[in-house]
N, C-alpha and C. Protein backbone atom coordinates (compact mmCIF):
# COMPACT_ATOMS: atom_id res chain seq x y z
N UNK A 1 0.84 -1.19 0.00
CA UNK A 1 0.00 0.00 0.00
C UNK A 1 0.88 1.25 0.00
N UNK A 2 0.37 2.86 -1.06
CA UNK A 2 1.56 3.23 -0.74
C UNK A 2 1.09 4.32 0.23
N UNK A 3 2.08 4.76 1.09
CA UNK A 3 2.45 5.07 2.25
C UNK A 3 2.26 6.66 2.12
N UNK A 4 3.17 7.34 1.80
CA UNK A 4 2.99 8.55 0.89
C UNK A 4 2.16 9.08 0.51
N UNK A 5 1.00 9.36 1.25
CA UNK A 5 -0.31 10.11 0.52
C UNK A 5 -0.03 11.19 0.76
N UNK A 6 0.16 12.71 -0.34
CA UNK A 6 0.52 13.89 0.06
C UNK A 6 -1.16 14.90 0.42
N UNK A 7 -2.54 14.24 -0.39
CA UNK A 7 -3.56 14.84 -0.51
C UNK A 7 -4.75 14.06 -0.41
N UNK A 8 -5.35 14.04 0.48
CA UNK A 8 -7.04 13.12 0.29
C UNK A 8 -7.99 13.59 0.83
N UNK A 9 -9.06 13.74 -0.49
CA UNK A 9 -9.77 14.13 -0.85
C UNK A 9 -10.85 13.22 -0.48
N UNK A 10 -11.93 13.59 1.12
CA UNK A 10 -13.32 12.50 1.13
C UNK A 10 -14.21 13.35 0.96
N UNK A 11 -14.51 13.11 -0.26
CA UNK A 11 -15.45 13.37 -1.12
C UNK A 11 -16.86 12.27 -1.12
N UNK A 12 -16.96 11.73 -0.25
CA UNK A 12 -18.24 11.15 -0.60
C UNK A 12 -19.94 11.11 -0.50
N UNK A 13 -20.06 12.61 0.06
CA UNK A 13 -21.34 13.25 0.66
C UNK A 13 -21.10 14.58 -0.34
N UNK A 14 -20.54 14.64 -1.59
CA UNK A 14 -20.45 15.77 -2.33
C UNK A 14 -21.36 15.36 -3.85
N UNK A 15 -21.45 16.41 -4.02
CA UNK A 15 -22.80 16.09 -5.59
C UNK A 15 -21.14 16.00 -6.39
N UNK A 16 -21.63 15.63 -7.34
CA UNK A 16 -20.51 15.39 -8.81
C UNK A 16 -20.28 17.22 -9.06
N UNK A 17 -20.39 17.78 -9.69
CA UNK A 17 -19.97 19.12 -10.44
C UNK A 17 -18.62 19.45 -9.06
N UNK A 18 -19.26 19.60 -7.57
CA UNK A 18 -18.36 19.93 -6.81
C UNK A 18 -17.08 19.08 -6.62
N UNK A 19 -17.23 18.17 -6.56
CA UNK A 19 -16.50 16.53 -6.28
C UNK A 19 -15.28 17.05 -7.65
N UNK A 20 -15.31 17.16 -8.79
CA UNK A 20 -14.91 17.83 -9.88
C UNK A 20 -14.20 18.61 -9.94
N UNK A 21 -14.52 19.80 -9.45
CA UNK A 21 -13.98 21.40 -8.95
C UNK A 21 -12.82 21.04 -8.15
N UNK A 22 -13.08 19.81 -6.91
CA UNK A 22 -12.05 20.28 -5.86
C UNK A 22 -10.94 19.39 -6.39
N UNK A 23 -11.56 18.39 -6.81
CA UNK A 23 -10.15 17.42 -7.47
C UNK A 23 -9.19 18.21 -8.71
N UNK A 24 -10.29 19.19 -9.26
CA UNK A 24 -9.37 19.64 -10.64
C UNK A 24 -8.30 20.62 -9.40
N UNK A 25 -9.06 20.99 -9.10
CA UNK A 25 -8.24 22.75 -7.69
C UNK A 25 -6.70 21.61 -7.61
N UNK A 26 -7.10 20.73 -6.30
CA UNK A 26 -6.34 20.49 -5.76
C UNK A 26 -5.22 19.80 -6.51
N UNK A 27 -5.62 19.40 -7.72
CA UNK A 27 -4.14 18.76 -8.49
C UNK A 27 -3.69 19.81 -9.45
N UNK A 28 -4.24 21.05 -9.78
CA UNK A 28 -3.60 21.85 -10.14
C UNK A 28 -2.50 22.50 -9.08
N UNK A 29 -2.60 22.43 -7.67
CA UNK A 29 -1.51 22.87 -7.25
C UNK A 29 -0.42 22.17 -6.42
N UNK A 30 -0.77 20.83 -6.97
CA UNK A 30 0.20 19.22 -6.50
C UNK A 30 1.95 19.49 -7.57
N UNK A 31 2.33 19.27 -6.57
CA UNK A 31 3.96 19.24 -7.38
C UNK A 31 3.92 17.74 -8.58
N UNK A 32 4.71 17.76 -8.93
CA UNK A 32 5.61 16.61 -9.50
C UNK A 32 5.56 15.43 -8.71
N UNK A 33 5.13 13.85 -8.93
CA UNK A 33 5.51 12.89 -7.91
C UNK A 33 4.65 12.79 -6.63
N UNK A 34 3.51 14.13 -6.51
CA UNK A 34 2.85 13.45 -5.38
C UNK A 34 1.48 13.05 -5.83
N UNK A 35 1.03 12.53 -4.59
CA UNK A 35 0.00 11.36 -4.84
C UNK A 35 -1.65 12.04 -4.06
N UNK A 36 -2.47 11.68 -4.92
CA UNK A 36 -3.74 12.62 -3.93
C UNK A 36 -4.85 10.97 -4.04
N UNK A 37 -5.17 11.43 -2.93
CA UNK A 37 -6.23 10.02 -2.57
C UNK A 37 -7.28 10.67 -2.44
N UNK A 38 -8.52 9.95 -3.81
CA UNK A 38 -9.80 10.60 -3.78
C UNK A 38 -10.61 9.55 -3.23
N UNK A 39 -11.60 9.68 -2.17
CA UNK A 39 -12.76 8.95 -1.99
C UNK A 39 -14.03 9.73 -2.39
N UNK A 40 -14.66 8.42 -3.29
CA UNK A 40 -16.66 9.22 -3.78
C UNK A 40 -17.26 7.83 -3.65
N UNK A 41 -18.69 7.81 -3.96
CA UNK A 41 -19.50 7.08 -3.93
C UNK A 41 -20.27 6.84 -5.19
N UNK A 42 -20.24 8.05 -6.03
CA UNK A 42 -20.91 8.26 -7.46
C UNK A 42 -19.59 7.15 -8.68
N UNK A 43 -20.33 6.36 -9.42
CA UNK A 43 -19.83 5.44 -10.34
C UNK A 43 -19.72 6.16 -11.37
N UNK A 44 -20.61 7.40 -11.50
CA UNK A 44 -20.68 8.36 -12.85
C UNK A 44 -19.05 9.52 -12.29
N UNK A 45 -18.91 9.70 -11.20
CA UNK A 45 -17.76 10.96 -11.00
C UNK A 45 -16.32 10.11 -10.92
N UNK A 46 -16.48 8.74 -10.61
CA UNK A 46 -15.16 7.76 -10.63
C UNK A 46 -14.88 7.86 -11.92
N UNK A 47 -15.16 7.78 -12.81
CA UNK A 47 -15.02 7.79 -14.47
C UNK A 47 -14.80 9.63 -14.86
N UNK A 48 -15.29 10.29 -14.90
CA UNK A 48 -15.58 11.80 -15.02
C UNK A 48 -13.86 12.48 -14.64
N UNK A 49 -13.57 12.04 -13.23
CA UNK A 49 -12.71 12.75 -12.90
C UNK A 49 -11.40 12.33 -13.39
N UNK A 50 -10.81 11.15 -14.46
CA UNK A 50 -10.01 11.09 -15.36
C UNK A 50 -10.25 11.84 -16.30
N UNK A 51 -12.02 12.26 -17.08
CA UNK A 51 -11.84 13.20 -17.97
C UNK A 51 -11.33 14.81 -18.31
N UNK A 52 -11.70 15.10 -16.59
CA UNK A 52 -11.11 16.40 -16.35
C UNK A 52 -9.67 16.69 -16.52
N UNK A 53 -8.88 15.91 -15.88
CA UNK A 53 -7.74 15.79 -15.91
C UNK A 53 -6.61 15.89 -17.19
N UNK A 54 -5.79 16.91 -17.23
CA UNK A 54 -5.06 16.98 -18.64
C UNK A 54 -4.07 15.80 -19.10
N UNK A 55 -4.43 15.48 -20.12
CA UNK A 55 -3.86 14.17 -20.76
C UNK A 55 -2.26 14.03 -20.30
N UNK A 56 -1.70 12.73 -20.11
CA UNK A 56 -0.19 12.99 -19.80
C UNK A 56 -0.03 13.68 -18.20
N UNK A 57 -0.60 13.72 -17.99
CA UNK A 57 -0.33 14.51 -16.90
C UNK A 57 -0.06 13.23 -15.20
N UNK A 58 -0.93 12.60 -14.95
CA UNK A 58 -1.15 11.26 -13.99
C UNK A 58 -0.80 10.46 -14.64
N UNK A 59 -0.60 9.79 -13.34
CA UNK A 59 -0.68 8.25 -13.36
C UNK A 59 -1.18 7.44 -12.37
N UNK A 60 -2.54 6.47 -12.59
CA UNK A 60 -3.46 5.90 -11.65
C UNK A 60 -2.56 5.27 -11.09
N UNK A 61 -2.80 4.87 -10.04
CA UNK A 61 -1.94 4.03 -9.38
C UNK A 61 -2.73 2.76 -8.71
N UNK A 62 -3.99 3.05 -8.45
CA UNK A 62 -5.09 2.13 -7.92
C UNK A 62 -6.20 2.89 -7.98
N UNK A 63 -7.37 2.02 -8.20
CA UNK A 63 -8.90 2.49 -8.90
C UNK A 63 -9.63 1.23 -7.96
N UNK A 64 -10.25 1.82 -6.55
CA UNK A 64 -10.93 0.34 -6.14
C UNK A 64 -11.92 0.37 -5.02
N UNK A 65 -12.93 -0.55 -5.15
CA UNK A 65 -14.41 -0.58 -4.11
C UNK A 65 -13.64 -0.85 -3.08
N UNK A 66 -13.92 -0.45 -1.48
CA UNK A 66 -14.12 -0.26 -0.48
C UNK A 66 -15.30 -0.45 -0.12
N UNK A 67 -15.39 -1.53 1.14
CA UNK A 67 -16.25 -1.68 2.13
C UNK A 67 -15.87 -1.66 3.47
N UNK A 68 -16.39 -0.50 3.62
CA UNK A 68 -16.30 0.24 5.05
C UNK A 68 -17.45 1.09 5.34
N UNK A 69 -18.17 0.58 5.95
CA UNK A 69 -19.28 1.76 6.70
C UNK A 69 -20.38 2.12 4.96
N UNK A 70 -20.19 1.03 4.59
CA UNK A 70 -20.99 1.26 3.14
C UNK A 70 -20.33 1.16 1.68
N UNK A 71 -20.46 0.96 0.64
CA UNK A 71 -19.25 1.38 -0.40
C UNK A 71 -19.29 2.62 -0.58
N UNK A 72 -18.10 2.55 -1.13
CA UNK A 72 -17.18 3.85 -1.74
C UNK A 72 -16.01 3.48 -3.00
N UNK A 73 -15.09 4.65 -3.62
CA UNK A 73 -14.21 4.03 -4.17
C UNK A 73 -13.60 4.63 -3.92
N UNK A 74 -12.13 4.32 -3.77
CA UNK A 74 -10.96 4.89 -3.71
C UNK A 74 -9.99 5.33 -4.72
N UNK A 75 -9.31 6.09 -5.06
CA UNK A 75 -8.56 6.52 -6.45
C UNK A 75 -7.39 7.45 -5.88
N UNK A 76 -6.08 6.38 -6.21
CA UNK A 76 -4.78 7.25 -6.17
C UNK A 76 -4.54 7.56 -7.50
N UNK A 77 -4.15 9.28 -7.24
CA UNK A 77 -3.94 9.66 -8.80
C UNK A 77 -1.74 10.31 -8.10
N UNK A 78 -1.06 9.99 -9.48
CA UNK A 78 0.15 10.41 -8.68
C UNK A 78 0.38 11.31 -10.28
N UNK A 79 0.79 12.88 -9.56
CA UNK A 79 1.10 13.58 -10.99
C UNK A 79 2.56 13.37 -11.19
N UNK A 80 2.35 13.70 -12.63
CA UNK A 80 3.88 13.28 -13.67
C UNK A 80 4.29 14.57 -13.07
């Protein structure tokens, strides 16, 4: 598991458009090499929030259901 989470994002009581906003915010001002951990619940914003994202730019590192206190998903994004 990696260890190193510089940013996480629980997002899972947020509508999609917002959920969106804060993930684009917050990796626009992520250095080089660090890693932001998103949690949501929406199957439509798990997919969405790779589209936002400028091409080349990440690299997923893990995309995955969680059961804890209900599902959720989890998503390490680590920028180039």
């Amino acid at each position: 598991m990696i260890q190193n989470i510089d940013h996480t994002l629980d997002l899972r009581g947020t509508i999609s458009p917002v959920t969106l906003l804060k993930v684009s915010q917050i990796f626009e001002k992520m250095a080089s090499e660090q890693i932001m951990e998103v949690k949501i619940r929406d199957l439509d914003t798990r997919t969405d929030i790779f589209k936002i994202l400028p091409d080349n730019t990440f690299e997923l590192i893990t995309k995955e259901i969680v059961k804890d206190y209900g599902l959720y998903y989890r998503i390490l994004i680590k920028k180039k």
